[in-house]
C-alpha atoms as a PDB file:
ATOM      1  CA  UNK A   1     -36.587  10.629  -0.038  1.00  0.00           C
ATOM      2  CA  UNK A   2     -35.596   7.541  -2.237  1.00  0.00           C
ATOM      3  CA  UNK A   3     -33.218   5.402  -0.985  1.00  0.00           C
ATOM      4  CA  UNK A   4     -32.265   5.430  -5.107  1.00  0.00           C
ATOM      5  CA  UNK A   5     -31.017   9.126  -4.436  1.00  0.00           C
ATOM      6  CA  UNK A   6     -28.842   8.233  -1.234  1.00  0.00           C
ATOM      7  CA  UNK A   7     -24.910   9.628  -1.990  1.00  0.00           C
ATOM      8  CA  UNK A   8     -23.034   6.279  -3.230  1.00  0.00           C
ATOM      9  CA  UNK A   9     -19.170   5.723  -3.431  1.00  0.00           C
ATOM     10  CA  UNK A  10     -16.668   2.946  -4.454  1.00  0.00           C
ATOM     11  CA  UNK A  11     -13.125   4.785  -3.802  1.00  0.00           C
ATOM     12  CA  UNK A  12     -10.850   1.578  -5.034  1.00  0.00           C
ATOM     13  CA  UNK A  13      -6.797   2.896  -4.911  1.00  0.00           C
ATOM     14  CA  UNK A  14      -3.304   0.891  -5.472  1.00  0.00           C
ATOM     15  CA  UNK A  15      -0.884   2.089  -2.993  1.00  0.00           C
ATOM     16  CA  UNK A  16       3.017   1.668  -3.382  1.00  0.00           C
ATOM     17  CA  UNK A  17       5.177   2.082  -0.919  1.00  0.00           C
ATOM     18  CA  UNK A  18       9.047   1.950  -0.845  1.00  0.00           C
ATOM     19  CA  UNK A  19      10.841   1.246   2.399  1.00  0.00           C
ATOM     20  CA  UNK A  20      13.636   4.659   3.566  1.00  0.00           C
ATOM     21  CA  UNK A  21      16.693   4.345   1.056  1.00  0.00           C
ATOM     22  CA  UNK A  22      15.061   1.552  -0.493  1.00  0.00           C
ATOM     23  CA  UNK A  23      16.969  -0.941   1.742  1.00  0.00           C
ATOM     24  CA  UNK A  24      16.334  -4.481   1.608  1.00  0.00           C
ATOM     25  CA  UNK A  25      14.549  -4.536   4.932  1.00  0.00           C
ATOM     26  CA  UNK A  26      11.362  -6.405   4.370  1.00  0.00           C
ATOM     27  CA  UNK A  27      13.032  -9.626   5.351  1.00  0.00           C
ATOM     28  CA  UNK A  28      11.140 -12.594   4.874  1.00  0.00           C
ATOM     29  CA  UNK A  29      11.076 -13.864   8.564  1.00  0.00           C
ATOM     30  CA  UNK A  30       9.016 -10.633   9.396  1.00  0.00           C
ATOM     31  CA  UNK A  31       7.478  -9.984   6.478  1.00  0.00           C
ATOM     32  CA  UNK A  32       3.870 -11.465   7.915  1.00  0.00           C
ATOM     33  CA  UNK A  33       4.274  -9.489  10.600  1.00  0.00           C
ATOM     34  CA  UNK A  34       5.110  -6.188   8.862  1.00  0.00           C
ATOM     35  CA  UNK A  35       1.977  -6.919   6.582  1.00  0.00           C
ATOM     36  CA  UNK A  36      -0.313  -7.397   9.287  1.00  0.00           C
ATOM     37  CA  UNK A  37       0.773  -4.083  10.818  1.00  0.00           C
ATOM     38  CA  UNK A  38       0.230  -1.944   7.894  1.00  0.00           C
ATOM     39  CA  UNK A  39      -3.130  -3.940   7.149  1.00  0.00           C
ATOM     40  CA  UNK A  40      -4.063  -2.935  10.839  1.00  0.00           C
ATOM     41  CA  UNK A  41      -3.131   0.638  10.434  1.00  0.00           C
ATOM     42  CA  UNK A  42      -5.059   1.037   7.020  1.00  0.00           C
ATOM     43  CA  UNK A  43      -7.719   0.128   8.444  1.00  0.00           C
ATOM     44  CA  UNK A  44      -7.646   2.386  11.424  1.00  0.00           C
ATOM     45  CA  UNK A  45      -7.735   4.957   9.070  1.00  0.00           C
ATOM     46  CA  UNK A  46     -10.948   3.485   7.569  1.00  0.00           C
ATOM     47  CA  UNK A  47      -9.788   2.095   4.819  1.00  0.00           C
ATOM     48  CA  UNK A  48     -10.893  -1.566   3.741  1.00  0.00           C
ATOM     49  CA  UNK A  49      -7.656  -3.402   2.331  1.00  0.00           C
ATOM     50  CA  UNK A  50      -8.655  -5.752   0.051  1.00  0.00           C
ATOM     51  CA  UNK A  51      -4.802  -7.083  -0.812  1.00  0.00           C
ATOM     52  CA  UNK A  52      -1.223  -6.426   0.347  1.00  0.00           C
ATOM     53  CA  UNK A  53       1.995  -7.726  -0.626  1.00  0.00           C
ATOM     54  CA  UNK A  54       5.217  -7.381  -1.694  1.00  0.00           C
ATOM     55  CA  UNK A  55       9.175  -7.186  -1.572  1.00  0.00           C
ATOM     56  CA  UNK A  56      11.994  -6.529   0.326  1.00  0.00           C
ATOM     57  CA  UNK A  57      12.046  -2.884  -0.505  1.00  0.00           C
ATOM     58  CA  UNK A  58       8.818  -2.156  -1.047  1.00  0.00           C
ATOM     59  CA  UNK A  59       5.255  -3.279  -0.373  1.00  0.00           C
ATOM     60  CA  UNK A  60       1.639  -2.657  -2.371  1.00  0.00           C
ATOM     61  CA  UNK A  61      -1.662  -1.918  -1.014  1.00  0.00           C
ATOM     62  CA  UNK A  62      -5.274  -2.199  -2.661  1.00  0.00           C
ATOM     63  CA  UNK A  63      -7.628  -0.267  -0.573  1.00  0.00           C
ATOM     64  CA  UNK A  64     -11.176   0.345  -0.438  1.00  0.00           C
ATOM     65  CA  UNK A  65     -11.634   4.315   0.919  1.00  0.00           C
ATOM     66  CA  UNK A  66     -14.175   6.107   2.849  1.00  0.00           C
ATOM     67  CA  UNK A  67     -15.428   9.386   0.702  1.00  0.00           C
ATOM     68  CA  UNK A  68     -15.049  11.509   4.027  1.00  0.00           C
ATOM     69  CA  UNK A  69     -11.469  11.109   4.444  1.00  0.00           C
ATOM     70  CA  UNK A  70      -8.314  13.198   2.995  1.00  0.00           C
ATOM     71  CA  UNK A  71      -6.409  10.586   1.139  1.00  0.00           C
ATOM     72  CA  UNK A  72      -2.789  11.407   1.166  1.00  0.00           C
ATOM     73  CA  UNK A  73      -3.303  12.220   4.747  1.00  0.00           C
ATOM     74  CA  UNK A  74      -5.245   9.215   5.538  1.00  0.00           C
ATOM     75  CA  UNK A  75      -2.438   7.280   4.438  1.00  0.00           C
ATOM     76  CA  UNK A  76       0.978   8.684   5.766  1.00  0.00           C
ATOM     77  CA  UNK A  77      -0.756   8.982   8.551  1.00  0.00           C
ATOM     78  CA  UNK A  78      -0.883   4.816   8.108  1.00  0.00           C
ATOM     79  CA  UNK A  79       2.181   4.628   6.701  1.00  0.00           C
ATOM     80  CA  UNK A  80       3.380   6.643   9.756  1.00  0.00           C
ATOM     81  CA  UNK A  81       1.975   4.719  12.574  1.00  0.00           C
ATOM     82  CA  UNK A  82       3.187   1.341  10.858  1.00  0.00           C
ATOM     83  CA  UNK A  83       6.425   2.682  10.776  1.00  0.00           C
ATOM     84  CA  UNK A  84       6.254   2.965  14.568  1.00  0.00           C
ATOM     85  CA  UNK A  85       4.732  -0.799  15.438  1.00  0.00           C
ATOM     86  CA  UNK A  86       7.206  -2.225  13.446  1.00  0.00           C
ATOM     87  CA  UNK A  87       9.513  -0.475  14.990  1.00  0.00           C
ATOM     88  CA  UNK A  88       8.467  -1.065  18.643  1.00  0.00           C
ATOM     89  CA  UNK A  89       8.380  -5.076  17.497  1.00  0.00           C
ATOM     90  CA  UNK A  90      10.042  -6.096  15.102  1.00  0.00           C
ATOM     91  CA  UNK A  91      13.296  -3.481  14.605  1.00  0.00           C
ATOM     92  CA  UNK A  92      14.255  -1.946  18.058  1.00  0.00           C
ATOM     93  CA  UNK A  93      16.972  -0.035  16.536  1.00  0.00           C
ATOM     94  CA  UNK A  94      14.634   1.842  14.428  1.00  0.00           C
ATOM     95  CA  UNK A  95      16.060   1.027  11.680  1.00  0.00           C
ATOM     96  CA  UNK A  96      13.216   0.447   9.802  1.00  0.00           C
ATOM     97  CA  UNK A  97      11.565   3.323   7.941  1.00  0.00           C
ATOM     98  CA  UNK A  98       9.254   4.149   4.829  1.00  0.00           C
ATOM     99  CA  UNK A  99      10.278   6.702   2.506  1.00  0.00           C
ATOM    100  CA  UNK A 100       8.501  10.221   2.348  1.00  0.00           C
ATOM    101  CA  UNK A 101       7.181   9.143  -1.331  1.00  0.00           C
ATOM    102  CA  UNK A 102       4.749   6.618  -2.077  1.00  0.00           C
ATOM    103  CA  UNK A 103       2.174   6.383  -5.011  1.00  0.00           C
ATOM    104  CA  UNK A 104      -1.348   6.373  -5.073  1.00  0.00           C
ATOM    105  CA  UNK A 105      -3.192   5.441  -8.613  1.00  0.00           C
ATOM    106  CA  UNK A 106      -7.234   4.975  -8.592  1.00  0.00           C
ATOM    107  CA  UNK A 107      -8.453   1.742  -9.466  1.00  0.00           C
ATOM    108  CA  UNK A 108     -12.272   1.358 -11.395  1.00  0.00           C
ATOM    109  CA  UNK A 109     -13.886  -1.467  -9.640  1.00  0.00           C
ATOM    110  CA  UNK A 110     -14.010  -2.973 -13.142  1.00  0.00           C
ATOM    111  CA  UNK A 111     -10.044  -3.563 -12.525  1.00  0.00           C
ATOM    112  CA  UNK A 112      -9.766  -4.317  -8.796  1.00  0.00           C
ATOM    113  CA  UNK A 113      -9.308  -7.932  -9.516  1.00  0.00           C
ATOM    114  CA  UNK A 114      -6.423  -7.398 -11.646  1.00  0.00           C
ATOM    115  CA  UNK A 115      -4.865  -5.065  -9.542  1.00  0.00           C
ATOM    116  CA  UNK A 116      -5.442  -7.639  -6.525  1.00  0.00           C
ATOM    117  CA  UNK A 117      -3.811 -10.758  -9.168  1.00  0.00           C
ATOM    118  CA  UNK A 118      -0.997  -8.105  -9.597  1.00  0.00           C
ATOM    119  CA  UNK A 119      -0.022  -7.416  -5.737  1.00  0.00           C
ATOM    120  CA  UNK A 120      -0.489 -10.906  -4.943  1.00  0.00           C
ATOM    121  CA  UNK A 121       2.671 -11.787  -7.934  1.00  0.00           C
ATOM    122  CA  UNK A 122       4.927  -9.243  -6.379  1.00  0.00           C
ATOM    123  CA  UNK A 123       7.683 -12.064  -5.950  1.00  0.00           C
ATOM    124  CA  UNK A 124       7.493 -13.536  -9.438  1.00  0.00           C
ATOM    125  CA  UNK A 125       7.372 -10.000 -10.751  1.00  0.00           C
ATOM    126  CA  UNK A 126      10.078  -9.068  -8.960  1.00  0.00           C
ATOM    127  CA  UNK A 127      12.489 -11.598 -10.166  1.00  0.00           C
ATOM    128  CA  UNK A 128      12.726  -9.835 -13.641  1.00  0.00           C
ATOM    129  CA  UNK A 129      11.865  -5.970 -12.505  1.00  0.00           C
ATOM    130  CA  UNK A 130      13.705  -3.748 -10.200  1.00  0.00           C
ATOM    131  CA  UNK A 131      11.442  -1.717  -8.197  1.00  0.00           C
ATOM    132  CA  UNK A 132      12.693   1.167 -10.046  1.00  0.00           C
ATOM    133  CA  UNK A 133      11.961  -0.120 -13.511  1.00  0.00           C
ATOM    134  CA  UNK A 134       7.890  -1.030 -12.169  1.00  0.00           C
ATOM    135  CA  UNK A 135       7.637   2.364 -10.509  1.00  0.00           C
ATOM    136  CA  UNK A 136       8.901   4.295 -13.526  1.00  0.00           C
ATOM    137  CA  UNK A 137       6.425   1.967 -15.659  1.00  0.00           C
ATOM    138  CA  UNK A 138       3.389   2.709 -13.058  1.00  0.00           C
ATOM    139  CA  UNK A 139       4.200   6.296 -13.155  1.00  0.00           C
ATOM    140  CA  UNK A 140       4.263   6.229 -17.460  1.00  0.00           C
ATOM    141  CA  UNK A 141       0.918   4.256 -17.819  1.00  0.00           C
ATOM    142  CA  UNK A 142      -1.060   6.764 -15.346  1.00  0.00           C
ATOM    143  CA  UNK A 143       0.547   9.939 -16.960  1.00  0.00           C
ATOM    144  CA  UNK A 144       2.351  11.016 -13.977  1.00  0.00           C
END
């Protein structure tokens, strides 16, 4: 057979995800660290992440995905065993926690690079917007 005919994917997804409560506990002296956790966790999960940033209360993910995975479970499972590392490291207490909601919107390669420019102005953006007012805005413009 063809190689032409071989199955071919490019799963590209934005991923936001709010800390529990929404507290302010993305704090800027671990905020590398908490980044590099949930980039390492991703990508046990097979996903490729391409960009990550964001905020106090919230963070945002473009990933690339495998076709043989189950998304949503793909990523709390992520989201999950981040929440644990940065535990174990970083908050001892366990205080730190992701809320049970997150979003997940599909990105056309076409606008990966936007998306990507986007994450990587989370603290500009975030000067002017509430997380509130972008998630209700995200959740408008994909019909949700």
């Amino acid at each position: 057979m063809s190689r032409s005919f071989k199955s071919r994917y490019n799963l590209w997804f934005h991923v936001i995800a709010s800390t529990l409560n929404r507290l302010p506990v993305i704090l800027p002296e671990n905020e590398k660290r908490i980044f590099q956790l949930v980039r390492e966790c991703f990508h046990n999960q097979g996903f490729r992440v391409e960009a990550i940033n964001g905020v106090k209360d919230h963070i945002h993910l473009l990933v690339q995905s495998p076709a043989d995975i189950l998304l949503a479970d793909a990523i709390e499972k992520s989201l999950q065993e981040s929440e644990l590392l940065i535990n174990a490291e970083l908050y001892p207490a366990g205080s730190f926690g992701w809320h049970s909601e997150y979003a997940i919107f599909s990105v056309s390669q076409s606008q990966a690079v936007r998306v990507r420019d986007y994450i990587s102005q989370q603290k500009t953006i975030h000067v002017q917007k509430t997380f509130l007012t972008e998630w209700k805005e995200f959740l408008e413009v994909h019909g949700i």
